[in-house]
PDB file of N, CA and C in Angstrom:
ATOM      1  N   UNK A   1      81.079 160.986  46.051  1.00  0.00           N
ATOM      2  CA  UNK A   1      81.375 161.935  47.106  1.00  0.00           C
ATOM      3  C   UNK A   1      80.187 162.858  47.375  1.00  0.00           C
ATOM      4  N   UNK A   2      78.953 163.259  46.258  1.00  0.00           N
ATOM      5  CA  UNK A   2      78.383 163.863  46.407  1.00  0.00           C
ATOM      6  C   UNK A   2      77.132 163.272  46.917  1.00  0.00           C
ATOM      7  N   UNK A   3      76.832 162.164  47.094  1.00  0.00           N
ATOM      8  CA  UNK A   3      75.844 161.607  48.205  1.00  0.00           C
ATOM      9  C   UNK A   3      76.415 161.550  49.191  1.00  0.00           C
ATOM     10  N   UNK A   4      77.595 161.225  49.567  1.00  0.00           N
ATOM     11  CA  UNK A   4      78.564 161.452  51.091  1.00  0.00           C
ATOM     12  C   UNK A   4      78.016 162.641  51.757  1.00  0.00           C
ATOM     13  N   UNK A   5      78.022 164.053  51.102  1.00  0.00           N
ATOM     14  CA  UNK A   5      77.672 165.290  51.302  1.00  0.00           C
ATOM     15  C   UNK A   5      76.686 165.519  51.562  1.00  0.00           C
ATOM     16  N   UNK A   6      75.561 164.920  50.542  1.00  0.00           N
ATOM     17  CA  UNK A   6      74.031 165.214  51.146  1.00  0.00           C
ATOM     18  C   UNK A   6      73.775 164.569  52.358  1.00  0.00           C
ATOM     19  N   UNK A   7      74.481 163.334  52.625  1.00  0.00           N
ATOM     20  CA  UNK A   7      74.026 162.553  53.892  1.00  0.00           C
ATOM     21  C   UNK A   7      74.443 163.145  55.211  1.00  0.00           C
ATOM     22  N   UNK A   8      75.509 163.999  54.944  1.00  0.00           N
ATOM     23  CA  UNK A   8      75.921 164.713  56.226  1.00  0.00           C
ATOM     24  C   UNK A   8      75.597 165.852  56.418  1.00  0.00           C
ATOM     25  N   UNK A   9      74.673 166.791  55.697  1.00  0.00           N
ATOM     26  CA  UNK A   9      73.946 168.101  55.280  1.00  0.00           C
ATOM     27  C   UNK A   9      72.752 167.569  55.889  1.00  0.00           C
ATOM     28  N   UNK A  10      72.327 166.457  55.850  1.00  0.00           N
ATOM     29  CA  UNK A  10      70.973 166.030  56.168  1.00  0.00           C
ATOM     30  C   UNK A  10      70.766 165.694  57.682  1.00  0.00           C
ATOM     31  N   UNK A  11      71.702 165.783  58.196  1.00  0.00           N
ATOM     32  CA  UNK A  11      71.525 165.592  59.700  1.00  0.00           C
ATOM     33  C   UNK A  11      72.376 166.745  60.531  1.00  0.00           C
ATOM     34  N   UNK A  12      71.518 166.566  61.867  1.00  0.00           N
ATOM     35  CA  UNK A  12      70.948 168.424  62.195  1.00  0.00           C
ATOM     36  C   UNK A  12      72.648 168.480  63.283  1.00  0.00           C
ATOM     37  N   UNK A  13      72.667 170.030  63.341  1.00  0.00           N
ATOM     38  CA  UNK A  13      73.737 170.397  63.677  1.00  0.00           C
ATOM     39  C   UNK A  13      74.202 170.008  65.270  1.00  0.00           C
ATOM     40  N   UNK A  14      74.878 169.693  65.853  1.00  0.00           N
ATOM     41  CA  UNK A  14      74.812 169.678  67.208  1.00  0.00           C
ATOM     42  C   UNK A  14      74.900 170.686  68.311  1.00  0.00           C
ATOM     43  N   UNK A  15      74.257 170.793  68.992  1.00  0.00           N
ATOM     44  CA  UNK A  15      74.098 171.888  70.224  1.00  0.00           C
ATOM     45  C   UNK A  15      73.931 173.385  69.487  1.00  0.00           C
ATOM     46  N   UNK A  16      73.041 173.245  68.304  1.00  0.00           N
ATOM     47  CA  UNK A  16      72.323 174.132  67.646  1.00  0.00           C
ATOM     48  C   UNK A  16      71.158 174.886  68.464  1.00  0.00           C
ATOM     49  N   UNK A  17      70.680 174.257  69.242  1.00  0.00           N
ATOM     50  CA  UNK A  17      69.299 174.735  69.669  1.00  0.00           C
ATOM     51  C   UNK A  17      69.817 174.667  71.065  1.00  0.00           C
ATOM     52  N   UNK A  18      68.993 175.173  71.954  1.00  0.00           N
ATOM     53  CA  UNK A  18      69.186 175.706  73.735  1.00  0.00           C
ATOM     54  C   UNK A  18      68.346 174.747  74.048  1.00  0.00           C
ATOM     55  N   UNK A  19      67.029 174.554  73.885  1.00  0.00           N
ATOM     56  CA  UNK A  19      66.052 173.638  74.196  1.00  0.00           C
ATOM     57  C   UNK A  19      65.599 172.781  73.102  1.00  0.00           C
ATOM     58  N   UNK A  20      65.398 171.523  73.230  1.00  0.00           N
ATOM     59  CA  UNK A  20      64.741 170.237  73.190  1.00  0.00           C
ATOM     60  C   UNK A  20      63.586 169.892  73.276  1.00  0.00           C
ATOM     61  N   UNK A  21      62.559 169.361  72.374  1.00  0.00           N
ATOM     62  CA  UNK A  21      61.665 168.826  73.220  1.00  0.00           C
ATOM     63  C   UNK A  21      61.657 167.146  72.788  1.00  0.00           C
ATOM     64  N   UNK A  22      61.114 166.240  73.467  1.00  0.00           N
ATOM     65  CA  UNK A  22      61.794 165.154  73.284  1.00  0.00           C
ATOM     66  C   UNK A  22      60.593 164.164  73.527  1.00  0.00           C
ATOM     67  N   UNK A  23      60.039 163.493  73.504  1.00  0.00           N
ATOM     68  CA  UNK A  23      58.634 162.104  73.187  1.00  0.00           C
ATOM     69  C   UNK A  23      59.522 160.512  74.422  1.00  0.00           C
ATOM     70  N   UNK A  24      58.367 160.652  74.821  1.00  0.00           N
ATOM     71  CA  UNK A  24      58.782 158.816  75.882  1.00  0.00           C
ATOM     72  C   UNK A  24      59.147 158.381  74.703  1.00  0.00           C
ATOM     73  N   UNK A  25      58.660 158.213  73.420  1.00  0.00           N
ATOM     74  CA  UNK A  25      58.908 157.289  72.408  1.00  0.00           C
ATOM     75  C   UNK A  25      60.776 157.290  72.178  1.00  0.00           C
ATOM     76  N   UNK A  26      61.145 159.127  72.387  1.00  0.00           N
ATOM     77  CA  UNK A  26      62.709 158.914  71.805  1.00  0.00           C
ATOM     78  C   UNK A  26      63.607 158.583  73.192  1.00  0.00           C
ATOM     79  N   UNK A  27      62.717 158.275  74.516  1.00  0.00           N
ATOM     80  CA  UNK A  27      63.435 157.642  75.804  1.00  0.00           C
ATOM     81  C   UNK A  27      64.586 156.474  74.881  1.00  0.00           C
ATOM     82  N   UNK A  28      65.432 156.174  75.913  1.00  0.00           N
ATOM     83  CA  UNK A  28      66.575 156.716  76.536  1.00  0.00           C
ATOM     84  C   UNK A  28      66.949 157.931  75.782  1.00  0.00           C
ATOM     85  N   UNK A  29      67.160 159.421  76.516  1.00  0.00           N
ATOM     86  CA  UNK A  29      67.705 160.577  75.313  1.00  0.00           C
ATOM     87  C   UNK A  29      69.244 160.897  76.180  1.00  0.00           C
ATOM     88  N   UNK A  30      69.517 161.344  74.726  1.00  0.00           N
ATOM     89  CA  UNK A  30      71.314 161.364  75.205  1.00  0.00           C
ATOM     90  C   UNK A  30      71.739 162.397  74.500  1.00  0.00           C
ATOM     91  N   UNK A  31      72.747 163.515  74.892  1.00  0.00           N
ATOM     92  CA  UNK A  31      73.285 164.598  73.898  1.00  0.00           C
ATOM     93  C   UNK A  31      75.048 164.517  73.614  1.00  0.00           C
ATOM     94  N   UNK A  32      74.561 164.101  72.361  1.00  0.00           N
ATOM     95  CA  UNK A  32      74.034 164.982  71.578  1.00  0.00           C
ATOM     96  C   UNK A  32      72.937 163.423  70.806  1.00  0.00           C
ATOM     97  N   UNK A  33      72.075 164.428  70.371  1.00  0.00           N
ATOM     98  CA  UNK A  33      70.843 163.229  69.697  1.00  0.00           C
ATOM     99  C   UNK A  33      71.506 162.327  68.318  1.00  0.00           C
ATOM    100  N   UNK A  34      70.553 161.231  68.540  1.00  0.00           N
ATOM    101  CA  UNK A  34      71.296 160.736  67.783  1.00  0.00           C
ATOM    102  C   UNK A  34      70.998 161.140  66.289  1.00  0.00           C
ATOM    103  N   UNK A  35      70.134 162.068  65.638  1.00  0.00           N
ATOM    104  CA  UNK A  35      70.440 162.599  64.181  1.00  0.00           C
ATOM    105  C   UNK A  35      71.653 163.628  64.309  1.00  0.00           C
ATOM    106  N   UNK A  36      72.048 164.090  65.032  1.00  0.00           N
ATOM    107  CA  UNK A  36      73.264 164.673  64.839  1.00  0.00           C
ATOM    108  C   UNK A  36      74.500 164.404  64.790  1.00  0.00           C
ATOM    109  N   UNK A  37      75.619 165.118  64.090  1.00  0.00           N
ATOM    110  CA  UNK A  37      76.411 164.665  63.364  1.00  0.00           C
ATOM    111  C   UNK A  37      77.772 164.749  65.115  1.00  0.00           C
ATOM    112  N   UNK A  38      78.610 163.856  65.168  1.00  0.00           N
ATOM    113  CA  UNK A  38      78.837 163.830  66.318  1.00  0.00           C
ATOM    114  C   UNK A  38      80.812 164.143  66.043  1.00  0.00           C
ATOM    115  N   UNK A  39      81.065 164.352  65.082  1.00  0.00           N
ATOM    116  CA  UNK A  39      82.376 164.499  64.797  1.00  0.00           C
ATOM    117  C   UNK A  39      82.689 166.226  65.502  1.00  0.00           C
ATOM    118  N   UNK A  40      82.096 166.979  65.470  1.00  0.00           N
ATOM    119  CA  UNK A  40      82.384 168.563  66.027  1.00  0.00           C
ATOM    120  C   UNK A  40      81.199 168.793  67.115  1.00  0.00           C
ATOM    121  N   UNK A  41      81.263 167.641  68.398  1.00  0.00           N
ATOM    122  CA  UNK A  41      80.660 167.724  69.429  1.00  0.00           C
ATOM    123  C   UNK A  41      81.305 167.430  70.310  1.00  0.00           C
ATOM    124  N   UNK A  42      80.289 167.021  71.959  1.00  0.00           N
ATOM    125  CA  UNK A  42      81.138 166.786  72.996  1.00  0.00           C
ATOM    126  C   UNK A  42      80.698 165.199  73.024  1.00  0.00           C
ATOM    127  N   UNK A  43      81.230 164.473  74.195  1.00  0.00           N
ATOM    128  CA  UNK A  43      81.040 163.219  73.752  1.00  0.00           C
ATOM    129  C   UNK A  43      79.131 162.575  74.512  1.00  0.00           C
ATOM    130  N   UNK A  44      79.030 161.417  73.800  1.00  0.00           N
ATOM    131  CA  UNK A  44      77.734 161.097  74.123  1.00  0.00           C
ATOM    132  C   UNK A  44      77.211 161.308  75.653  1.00  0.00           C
ATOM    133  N   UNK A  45      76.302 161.651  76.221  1.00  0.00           N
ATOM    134  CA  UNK A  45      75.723 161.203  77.724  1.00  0.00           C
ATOM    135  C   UNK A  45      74.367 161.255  77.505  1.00  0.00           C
ATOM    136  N   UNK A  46      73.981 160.671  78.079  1.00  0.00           N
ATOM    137  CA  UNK A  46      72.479 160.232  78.648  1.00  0.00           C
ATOM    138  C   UNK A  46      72.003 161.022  79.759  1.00  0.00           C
ATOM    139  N   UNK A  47      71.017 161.649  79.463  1.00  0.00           N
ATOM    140  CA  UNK A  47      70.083 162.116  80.696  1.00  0.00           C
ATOM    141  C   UNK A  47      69.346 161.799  81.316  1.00  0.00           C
ATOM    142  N   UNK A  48      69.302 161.251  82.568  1.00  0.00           N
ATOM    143  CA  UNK A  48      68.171 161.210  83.437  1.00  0.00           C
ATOM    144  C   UNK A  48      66.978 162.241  83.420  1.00  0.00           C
ATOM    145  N   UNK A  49      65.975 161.853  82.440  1.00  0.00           N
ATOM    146  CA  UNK A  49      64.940 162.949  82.081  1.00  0.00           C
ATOM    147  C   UNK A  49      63.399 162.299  82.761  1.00  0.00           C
ATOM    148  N   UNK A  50      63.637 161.005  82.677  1.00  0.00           N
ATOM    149  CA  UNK A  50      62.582 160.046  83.260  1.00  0.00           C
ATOM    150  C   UNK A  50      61.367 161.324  84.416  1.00  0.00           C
ATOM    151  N   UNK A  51      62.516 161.371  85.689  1.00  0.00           N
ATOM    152  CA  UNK A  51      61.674 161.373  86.424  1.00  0.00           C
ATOM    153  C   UNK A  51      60.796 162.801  86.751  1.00  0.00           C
ATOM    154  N   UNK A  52      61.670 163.885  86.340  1.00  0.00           N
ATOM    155  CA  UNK A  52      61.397 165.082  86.475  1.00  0.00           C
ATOM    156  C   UNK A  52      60.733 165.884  84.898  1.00  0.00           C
ATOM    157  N   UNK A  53      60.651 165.511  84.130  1.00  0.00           N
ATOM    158  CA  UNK A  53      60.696 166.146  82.786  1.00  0.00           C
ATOM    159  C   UNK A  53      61.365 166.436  82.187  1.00  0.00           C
ATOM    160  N   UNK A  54      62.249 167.096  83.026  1.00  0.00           N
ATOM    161  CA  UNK A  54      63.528 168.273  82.123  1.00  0.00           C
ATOM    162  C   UNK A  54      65.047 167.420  82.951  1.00  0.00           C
ATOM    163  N   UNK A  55      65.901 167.716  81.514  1.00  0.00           N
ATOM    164  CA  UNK A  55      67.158 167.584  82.352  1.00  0.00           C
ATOM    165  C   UNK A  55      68.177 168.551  80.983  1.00  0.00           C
ATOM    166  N   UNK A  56      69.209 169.040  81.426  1.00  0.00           N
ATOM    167  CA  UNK A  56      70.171 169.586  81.170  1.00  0.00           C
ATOM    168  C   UNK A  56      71.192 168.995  81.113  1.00  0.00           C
ATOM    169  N   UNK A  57      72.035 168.678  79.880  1.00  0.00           N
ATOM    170  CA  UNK A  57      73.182 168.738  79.438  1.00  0.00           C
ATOM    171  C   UNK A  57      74.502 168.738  79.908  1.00  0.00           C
ATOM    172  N   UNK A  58      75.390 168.434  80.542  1.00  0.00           N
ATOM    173  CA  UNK A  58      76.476 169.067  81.637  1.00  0.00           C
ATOM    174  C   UNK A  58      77.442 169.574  80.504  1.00  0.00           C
ATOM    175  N   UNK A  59      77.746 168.904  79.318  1.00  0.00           N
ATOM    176  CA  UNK A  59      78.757 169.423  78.400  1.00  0.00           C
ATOM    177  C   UNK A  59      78.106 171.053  77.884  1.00  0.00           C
ATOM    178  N   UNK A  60      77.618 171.002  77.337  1.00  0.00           N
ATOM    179  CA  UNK A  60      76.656 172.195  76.269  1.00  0.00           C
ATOM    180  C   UNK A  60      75.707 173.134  77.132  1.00  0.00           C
ATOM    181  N   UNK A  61      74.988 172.131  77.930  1.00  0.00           N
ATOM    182  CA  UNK A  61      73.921 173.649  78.316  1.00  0.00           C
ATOM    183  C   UNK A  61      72.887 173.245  78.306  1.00  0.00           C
ATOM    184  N   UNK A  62      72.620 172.329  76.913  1.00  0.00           N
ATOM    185  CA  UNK A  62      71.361 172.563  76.533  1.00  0.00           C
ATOM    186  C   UNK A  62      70.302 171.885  77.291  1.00  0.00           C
ATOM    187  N   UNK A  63      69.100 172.422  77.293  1.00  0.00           N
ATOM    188  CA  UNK A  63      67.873 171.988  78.080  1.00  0.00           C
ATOM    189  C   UNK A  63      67.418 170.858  77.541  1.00  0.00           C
ATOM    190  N   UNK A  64      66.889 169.844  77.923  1.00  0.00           N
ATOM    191  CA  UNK A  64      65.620 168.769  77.335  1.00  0.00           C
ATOM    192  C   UNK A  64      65.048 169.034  77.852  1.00  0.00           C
ATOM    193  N   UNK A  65      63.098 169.098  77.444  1.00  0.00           N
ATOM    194  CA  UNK A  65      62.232 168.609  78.520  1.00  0.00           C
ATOM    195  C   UNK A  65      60.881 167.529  77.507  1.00  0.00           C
ATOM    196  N   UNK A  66      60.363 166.951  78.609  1.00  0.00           N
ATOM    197  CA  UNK A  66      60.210 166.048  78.104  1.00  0.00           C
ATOM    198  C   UNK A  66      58.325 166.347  77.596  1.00  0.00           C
ATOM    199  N   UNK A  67      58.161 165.724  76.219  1.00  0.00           N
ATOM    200  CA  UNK A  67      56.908 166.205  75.845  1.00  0.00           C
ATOM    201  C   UNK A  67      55.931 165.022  75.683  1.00  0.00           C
ATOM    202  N   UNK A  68      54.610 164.812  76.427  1.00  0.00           N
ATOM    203  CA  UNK A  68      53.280 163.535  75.967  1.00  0.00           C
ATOM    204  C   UNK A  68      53.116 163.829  74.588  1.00  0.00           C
TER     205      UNK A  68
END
């Protein structure tokens, strides 16, 4: 049970942070990310971040923008 615990301590909180910054490498991005723990969130979506840099969240708020 107590590696159960560390494994879910080890991945980051969801809609913890306001802003994002996010790499072409982690393209397609979706919130909540995927190291976060998704049981006390809203459900998955994908952002259209491609074309503009930045995109926002519709559940949470939170900002992405996108970093070279």
């Amino acid at each position: 049970m107590a590696a159960a615990s560390a494994a879910v301590s080890a991945r980051a909180v969801p809609n913890a942070q306001k802003i994002y910054e996010v790499s072409r490498a982690e393209l397609p991005v979706s919130c909540p990310l995927p190291g976060m723990m998704l049981w006390n969130s809203h459900p998955k979506v994908y952002l259209p971040i491609e074309a503009t840099g930045k995109a926002k969240c519709p559940y949470c708020g939170a900002d992405f923008v996108l970093v070279n």
